[in-house]
Protein backbone atom coordinates (compact mmCIF):
# COMPACT_ATOMS: atom_id res chain seq x y z
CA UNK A 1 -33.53 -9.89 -33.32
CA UNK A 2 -36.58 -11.75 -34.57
CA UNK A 3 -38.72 -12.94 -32.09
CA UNK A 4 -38.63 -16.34 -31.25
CA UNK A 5 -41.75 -18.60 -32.44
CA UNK A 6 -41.67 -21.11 -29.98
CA UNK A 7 -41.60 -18.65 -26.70
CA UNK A 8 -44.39 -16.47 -28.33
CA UNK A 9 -47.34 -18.90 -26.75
CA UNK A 10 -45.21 -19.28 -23.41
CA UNK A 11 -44.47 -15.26 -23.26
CA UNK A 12 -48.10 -14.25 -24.04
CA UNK A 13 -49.12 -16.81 -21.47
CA UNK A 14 -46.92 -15.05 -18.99
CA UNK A 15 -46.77 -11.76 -19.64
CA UNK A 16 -50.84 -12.43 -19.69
CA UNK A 17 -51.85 -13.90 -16.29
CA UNK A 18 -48.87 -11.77 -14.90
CA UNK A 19 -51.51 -8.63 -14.99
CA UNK A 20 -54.12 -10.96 -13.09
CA UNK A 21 -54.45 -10.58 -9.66
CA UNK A 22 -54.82 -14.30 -8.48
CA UNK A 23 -55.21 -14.48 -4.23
CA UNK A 24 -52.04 -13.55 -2.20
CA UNK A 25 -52.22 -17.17 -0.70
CA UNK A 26 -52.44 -19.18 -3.95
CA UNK A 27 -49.65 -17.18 -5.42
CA UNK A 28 -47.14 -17.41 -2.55
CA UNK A 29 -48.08 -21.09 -1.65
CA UNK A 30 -46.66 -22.39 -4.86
CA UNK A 31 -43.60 -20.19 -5.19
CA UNK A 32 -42.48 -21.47 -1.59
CA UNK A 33 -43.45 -24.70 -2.22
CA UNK A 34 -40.79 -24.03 -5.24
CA UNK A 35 -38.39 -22.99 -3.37
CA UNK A 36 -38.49 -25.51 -0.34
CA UNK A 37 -38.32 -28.14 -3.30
CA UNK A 38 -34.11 -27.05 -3.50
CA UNK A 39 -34.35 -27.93 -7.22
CA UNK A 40 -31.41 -27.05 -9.66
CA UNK A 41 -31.63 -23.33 -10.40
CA UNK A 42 -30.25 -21.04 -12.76
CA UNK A 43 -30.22 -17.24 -12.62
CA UNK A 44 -30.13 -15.35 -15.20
CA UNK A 45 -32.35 -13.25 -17.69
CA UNK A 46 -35.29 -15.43 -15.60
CA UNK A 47 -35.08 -17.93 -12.78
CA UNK A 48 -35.03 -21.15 -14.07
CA UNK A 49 -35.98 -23.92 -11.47
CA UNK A 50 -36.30 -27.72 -12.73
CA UNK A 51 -36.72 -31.09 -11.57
CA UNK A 52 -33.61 -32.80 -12.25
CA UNK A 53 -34.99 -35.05 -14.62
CA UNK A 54 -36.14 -32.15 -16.77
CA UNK A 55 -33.04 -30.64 -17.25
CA UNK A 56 -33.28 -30.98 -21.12
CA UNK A 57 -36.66 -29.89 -21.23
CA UNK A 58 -35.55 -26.53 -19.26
CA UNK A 59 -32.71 -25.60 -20.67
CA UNK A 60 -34.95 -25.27 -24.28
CA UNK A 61 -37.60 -23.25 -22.30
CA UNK A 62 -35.25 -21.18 -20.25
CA UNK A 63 -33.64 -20.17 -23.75
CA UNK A 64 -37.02 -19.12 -24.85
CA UNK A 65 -38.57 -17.72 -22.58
CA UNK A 66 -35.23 -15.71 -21.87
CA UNK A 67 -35.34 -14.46 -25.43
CA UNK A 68 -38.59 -13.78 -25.48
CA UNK A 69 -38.25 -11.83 -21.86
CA UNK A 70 -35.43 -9.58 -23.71
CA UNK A 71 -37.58 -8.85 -26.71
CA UNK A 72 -40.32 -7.34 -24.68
CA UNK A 73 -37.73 -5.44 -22.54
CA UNK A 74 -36.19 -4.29 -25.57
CA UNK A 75 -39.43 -3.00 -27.46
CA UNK A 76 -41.69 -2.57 -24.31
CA UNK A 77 -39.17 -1.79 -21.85
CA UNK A 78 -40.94 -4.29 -19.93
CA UNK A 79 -39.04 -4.96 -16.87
CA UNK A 80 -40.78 -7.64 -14.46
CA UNK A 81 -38.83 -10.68 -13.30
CA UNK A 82 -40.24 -13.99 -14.52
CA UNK A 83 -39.66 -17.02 -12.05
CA UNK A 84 -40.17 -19.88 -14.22
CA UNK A 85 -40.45 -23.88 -13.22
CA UNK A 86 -39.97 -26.82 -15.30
CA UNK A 87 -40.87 -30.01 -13.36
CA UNK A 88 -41.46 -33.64 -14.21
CA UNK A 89 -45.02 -35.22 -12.72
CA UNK A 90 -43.88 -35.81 -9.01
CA UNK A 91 -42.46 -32.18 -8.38
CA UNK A 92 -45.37 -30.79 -10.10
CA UNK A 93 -48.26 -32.54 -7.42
CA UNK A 94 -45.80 -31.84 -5.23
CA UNK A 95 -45.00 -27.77 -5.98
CA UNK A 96 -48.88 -27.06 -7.37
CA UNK A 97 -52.40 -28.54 -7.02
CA UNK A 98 -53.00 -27.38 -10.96
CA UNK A 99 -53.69 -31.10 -12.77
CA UNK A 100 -50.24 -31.91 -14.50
CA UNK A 101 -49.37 -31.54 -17.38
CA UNK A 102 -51.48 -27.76 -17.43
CA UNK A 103 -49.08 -24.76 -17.58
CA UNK A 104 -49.96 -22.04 -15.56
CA UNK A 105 -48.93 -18.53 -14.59
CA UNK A 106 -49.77 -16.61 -11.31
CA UNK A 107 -49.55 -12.93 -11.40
CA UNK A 108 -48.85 -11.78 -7.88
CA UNK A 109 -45.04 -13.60 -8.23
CA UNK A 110 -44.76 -13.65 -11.50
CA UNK A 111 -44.10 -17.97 -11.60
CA UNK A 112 -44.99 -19.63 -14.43
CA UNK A 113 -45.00 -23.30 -14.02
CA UNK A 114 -44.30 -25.97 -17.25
CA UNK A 115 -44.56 -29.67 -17.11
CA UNK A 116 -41.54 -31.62 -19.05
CA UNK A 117 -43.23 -33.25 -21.28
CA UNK A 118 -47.07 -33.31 -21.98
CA UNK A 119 -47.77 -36.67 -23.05
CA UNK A 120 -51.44 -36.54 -22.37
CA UNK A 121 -53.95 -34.29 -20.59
CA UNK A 122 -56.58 -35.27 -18.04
C-alpha cells in the first residue's frame, strides 16, 4: 500500500510534535475543551471529532490521516492513538487559543487539531 501523499505533511506533523513534551495543562485543556464541545465523532483507526459544518472537510482528513496512521503501524509498528479535530472558525476559538486557521499537534494527548478550510492566515 503506497503511502498516501496528501496525509504525509499531516502524519509527519503528528507523529512529530507527538514526541514533544508540551505542559500537562496546555495539552489537557484543549482535549477537554474537545470533548465538552459534544461534536460528531467517529471511532475508528483515529478519533475523528468535527464541527458539524466540517463534515466534508473531515471525512477527507480522517481517511488520510487513518491511512497514513496504518502505514506507520504497519512498517514502524507504531502504535499511539491519534485524537484528531476538524473544526470550522467558531469551534476552533472556542476548543484552542492557537490563531485559526494554524494546525497544531500536542504531544502529551496525542490531538492534532485542523481548521476546515484555510482561506487565509493571520
Amino acid at each position: 500500500m503506497p503511502f498516501p501523499k496528501v496525509a504525509l505533511l499531516l502524519a509527519a506533523l503528528g507523529l512529530a510534535l507527538a514526541a514533544v513534551p508540551f505542559g500537562p495543562a496546555r495539552g489537557q485543556d484543549n482535549l477537554q475543551r474537545l470533548l465538552a464541545a459534544d461534536l460528531p465523532r467517529r471511532d475508528g483507526v483515529i478519533t475523528l471529532h468535527h464541527s458539524p459544518s466540517a463534515d466534508p472537510q473531515a471525512a477527507l482528513y480522517g481517511a488520510e490521516i487513518s491511512a497514513a496512521v496504518e502505514w506507520f503501524r504497519a512498517r514502524l509498528a507504531w502504535e499511539r492513538h491519534l485524537v484528531v479535530a476538524v473544526l470550522d472558525s467558531d469551534d476552533y476559538r472556542r476548543i484552542t487559543p492557537i490563531p485559526y486557521p494554524t494546525p497544531h499537534a500536542e504531544g502529551l494527548t496525542a490531538l492534532i487539531i485542523i481548521a476546515d478550510h484555510v482561506v487565509a492566515h493571520p
